[in-house]
N, C-alpha and C. Protein backbone atom coordinates (compact mmCIF):
# COMPACT_ATOMS: atom_id res chain seq x y z
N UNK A 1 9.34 -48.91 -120.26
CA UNK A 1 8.77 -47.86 -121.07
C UNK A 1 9.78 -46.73 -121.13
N UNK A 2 9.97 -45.54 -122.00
CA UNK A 2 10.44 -44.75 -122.07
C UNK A 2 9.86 -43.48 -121.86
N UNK A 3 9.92 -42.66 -121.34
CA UNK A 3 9.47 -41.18 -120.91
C UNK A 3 10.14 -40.40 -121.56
N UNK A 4 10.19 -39.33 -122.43
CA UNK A 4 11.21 -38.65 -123.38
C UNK A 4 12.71 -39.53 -123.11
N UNK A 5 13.76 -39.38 -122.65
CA UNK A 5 15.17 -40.16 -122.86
C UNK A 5 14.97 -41.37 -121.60
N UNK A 6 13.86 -41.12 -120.66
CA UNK A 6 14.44 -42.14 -119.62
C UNK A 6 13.77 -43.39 -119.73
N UNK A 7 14.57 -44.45 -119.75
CA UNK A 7 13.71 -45.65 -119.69
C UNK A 7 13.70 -46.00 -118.40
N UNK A 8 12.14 -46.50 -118.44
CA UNK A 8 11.55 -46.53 -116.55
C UNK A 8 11.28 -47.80 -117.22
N UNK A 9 11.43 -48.77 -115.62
CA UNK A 9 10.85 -50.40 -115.46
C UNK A 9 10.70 -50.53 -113.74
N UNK A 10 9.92 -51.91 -114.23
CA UNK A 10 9.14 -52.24 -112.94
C UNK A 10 9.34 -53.09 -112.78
N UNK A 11 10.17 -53.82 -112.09
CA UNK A 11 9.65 -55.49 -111.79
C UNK A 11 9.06 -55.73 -110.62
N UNK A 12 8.34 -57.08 -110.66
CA UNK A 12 7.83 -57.85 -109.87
C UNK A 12 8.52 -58.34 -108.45
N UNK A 13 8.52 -58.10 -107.41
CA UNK A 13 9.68 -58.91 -106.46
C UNK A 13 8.70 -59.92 -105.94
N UNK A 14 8.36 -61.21 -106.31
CA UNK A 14 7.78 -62.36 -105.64
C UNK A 14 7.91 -62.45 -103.22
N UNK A 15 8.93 -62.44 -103.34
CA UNK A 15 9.09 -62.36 -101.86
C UNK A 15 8.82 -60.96 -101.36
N UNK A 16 8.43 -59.75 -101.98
CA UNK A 16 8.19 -58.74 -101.02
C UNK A 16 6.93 -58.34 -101.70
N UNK A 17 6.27 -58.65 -102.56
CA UNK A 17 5.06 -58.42 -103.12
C UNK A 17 4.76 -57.02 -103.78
N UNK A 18 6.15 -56.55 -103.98
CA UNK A 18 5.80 -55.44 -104.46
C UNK A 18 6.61 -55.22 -106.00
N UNK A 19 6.61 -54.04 -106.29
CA UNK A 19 7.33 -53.88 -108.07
C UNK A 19 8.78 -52.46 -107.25
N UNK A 20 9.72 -52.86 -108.03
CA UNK A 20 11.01 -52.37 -107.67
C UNK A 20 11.13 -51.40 -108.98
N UNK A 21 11.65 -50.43 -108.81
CA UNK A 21 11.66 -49.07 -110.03
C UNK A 21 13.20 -49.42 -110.64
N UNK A 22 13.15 -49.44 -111.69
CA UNK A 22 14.41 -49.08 -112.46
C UNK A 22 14.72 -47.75 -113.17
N UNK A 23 15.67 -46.92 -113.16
CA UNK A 23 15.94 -45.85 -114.33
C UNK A 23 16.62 -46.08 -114.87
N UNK A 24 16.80 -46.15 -115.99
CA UNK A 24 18.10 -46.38 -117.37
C UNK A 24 18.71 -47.31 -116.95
N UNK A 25 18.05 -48.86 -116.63
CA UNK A 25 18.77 -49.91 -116.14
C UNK A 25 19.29 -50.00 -115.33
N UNK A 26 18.75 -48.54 -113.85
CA UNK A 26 19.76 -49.08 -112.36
C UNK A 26 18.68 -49.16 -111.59
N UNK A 27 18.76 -49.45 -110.39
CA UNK A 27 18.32 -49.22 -109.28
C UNK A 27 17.70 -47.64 -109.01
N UNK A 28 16.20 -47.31 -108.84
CA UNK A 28 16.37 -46.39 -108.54
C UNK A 28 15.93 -46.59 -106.95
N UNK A 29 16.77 -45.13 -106.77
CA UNK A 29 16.77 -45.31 -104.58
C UNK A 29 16.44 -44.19 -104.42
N UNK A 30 15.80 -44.41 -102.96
CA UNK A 30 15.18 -43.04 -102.79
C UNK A 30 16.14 -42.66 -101.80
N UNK A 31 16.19 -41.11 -100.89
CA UNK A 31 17.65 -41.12 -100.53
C UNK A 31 18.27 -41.22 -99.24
N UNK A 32 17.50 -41.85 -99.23
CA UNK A 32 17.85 -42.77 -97.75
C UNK A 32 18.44 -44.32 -98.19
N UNK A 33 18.74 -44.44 -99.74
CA UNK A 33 19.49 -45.38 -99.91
C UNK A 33 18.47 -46.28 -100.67
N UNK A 34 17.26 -46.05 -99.93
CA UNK A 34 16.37 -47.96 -100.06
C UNK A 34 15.83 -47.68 -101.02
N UNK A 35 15.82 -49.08 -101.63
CA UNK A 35 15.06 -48.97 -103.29
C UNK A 35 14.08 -48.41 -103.53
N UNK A 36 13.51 -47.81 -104.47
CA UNK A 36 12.00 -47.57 -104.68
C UNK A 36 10.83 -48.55 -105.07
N UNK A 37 10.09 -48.83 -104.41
CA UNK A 37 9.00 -50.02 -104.22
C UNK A 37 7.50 -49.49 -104.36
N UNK A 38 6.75 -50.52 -104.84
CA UNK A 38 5.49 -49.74 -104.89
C UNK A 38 4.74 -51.22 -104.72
N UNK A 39 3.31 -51.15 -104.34
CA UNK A 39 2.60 -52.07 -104.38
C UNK A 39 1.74 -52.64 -105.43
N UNK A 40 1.63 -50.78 -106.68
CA UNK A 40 0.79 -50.63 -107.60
C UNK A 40 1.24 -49.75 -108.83
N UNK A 41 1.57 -50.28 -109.33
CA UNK A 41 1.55 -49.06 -110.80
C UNK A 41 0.66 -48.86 -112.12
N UNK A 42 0.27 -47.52 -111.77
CA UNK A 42 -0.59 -47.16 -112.84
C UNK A 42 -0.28 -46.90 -113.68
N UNK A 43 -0.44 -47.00 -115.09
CA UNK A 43 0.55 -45.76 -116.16
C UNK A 43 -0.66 -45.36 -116.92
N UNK A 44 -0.63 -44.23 -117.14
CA UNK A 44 -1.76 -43.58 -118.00
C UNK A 44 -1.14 -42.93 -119.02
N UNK A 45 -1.37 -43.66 -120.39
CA UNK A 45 -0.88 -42.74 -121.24
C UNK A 45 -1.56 -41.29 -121.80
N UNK A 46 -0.93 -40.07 -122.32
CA UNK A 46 -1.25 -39.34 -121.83
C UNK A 46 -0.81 -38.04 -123.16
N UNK A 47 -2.10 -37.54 -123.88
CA UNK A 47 -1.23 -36.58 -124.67
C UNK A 47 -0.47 -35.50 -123.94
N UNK A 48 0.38 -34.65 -124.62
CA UNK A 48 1.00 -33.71 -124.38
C UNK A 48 1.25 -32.46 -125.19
N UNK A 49 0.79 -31.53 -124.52
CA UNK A 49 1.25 -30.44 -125.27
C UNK A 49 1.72 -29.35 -124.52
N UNK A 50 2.85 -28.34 -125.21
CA UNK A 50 3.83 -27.64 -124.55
C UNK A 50 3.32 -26.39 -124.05
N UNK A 51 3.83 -25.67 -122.51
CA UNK A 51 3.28 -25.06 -122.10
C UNK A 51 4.67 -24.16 -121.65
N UNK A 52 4.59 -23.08 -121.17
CA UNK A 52 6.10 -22.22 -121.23
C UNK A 52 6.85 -23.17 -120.17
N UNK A 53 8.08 -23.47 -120.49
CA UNK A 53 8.77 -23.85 -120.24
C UNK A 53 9.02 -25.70 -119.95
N UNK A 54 7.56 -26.55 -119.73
CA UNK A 54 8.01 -27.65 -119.88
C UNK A 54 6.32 -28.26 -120.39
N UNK A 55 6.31 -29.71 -120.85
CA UNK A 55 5.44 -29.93 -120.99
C UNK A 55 4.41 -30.41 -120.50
N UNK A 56 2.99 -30.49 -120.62
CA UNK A 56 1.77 -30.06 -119.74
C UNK A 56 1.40 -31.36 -120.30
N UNK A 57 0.75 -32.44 -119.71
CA UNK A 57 -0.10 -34.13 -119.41
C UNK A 57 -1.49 -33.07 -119.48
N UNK A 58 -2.27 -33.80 -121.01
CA UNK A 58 -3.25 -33.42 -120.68
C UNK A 58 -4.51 -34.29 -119.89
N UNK A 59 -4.45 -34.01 -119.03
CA UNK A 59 -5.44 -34.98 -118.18
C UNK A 59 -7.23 -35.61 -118.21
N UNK A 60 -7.64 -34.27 -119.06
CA UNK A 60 -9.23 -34.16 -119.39
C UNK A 60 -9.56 -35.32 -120.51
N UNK A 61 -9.89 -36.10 -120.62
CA UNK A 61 -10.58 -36.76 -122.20
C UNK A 61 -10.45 -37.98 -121.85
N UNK A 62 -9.70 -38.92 -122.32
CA UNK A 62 -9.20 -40.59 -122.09
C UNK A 62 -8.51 -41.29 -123.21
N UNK A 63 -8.24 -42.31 -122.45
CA UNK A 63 -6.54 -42.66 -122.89
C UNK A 63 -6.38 -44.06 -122.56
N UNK A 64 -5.74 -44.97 -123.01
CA UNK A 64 -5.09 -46.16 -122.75
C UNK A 64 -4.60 -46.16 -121.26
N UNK A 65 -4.59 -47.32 -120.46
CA UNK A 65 -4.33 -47.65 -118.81
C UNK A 65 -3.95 -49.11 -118.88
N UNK A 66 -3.19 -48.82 -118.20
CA UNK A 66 -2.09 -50.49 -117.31
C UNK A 66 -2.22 -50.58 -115.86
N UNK A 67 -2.46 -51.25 -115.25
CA UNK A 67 -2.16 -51.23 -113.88
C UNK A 67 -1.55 -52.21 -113.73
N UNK A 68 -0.37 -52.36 -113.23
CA UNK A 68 0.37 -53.74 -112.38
C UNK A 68 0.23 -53.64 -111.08
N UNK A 69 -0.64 -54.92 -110.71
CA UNK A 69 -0.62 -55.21 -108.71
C UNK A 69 -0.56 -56.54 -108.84
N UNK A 70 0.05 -57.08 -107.73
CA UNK A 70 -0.19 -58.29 -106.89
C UNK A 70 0.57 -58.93 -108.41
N UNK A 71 1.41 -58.40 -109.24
CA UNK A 71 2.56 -59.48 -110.37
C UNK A 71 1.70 -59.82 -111.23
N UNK A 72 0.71 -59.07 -111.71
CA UNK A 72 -0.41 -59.06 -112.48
C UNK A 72 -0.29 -57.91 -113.31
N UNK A 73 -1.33 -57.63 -114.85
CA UNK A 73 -1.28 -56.43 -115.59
C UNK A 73 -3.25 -56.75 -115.58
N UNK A 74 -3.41 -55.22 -115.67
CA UNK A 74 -5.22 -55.27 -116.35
C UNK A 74 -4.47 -54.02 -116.95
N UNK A 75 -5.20 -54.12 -118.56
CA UNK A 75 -5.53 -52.99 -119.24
C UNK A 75 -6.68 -52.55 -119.30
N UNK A 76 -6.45 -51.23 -120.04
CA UNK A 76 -8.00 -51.09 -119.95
C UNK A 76 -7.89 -49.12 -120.17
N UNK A 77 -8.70 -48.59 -119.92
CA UNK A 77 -8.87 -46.75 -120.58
C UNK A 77 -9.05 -45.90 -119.06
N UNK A 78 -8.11 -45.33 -119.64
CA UNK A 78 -8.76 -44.35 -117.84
C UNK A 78 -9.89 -43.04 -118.90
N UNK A 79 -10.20 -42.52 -118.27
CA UNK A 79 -11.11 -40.99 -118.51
C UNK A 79 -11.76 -40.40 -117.36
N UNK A 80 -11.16 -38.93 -118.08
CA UNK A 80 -12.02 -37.97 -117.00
C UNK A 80 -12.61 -36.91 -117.45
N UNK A 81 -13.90 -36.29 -117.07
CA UNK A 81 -14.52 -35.78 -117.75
C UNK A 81 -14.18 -33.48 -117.89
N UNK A 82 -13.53 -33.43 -116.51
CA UNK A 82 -13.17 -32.39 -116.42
C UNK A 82 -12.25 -32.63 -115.51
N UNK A 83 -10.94 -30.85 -114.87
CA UNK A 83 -10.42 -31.18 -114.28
C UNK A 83 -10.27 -31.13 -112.46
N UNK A 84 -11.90 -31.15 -112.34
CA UNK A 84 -12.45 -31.17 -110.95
C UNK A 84 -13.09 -32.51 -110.70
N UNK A 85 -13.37 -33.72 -112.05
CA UNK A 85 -13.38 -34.46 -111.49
C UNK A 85 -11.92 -35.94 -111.33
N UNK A 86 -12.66 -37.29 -111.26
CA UNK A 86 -11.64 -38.13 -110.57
C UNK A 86 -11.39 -38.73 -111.95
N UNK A 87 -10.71 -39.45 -111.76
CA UNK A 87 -10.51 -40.37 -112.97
C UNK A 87 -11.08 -41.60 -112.95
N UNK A 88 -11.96 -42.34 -114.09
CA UNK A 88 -12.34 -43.29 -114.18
C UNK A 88 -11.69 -44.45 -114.73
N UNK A 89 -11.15 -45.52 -114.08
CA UNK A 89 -10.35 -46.51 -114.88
C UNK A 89 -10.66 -47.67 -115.14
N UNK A 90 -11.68 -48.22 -116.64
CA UNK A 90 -11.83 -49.13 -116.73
C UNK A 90 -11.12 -50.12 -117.30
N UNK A 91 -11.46 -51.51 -116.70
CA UNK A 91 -10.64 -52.62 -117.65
C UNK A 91 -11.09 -52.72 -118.57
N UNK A 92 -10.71 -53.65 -119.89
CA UNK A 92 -11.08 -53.92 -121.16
C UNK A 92 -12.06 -55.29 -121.01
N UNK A 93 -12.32 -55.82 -119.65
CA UNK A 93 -13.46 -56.44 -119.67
C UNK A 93 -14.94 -55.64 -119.07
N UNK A 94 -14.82 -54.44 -118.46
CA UNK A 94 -16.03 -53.62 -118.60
C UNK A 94 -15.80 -53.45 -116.90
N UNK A 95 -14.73 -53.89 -116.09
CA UNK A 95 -14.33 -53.66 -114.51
C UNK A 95 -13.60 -52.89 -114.18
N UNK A 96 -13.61 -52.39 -113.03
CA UNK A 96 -13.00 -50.95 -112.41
C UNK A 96 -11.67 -51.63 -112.22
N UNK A 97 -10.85 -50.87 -112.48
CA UNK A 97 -9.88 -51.12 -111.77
C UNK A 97 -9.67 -51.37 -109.83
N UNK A 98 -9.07 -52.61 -109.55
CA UNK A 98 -8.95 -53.07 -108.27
C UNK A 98 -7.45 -52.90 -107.88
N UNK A 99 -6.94 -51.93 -107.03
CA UNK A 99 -5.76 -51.69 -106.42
C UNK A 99 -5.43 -52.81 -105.33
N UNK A 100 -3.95 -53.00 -105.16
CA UNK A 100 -3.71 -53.60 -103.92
C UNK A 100 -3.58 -52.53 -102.98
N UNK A 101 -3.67 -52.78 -101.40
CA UNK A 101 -3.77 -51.89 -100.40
C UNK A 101 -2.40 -51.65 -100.40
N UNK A 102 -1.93 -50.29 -100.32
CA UNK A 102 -0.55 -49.62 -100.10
C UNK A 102 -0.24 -48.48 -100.88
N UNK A 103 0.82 -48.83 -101.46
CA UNK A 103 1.34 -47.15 -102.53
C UNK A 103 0.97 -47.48 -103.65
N UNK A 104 0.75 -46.36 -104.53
CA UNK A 104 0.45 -46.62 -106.17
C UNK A 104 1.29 -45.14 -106.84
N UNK A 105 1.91 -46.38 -107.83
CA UNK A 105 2.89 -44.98 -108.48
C UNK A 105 2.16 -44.98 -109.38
N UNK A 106 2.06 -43.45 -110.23
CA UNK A 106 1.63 -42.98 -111.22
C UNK A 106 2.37 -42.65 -112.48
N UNK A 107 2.71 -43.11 -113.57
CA UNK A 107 3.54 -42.50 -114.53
C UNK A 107 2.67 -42.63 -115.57
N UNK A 108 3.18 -41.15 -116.61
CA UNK A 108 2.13 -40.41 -117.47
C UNK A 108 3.34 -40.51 -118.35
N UNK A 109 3.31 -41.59 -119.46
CA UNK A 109 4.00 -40.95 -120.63
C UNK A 109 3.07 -40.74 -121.70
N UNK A 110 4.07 -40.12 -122.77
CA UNK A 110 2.89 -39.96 -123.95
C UNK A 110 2.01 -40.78 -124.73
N UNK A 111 1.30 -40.50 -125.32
CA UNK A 111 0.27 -41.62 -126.19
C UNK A 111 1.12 -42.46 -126.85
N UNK A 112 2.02 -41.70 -127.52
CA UNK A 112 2.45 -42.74 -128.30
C UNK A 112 3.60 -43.41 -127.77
N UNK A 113 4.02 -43.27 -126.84
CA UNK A 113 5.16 -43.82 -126.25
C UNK A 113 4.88 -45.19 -125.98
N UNK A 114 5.72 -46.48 -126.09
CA UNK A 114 5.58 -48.06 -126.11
C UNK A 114 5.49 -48.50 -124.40
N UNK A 115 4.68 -49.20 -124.24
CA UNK A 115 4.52 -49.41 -122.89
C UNK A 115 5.04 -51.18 -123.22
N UNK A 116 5.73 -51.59 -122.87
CA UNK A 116 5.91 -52.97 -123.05
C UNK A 116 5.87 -53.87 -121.66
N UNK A 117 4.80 -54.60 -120.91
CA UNK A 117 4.69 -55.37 -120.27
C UNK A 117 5.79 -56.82 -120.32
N UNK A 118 6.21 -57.16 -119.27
CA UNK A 118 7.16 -58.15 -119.56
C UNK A 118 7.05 -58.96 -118.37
């Protein structure tokens, strides 16, 4: 996917069960060297509108949702109704979203930005 100029990816690592981060086609590392790994990624797409100095994810209403766990995708809509409460993430078969146990990265690009599963 692309985030204004950066293209972000995820792959799958079969032997460590988790998804490995890419930025603009490298490795991204966190800085202690070791790759960045996650067990879960969410992406919520996400309007935007500009607020002084950078731009503001509007979080309140609902929106298109991906989750990749366990080398799997569910789509499906997140929504939330205000910004005291949680977010609701359903699949497009009428089920909550099910996390694997561990980390879950979050990335918010815009609505219209291409999310391409691969």
């Amino acid at each position: 996917m692309t985030i204004d100029s950066y293209k972000i990816g995820w792959t799958w690592n079969d032997s460590t069960k988790q998804y490995e981060r890419t930025q603009n086609k490298k490795a991204d590392t966190e800085r202690n060297g070791d790759r960045v790994t996650t067990e879960n990624v969410l992406i919520l797409k996400m309007v935007y509108k500009f607020s002084v100095g950078s731009p503001a994810a509007q979080s309140v209403g609902s929106g298109e949702a991906f989750l990749f766990t366990g080398g799997n995708m569910v789509h499906g809509t997140w929504s939330r109704a205000d910004n005291h409460d949680v977010y609701t993430l359903t699949a497009d078969d009428g089920s909550t979203f099910l996390l694997t146990p561990g980390r879950t990265f979050v990335e918010l690009p815009r609505k219209e930005d291409i999310v391409t599963p691969k």
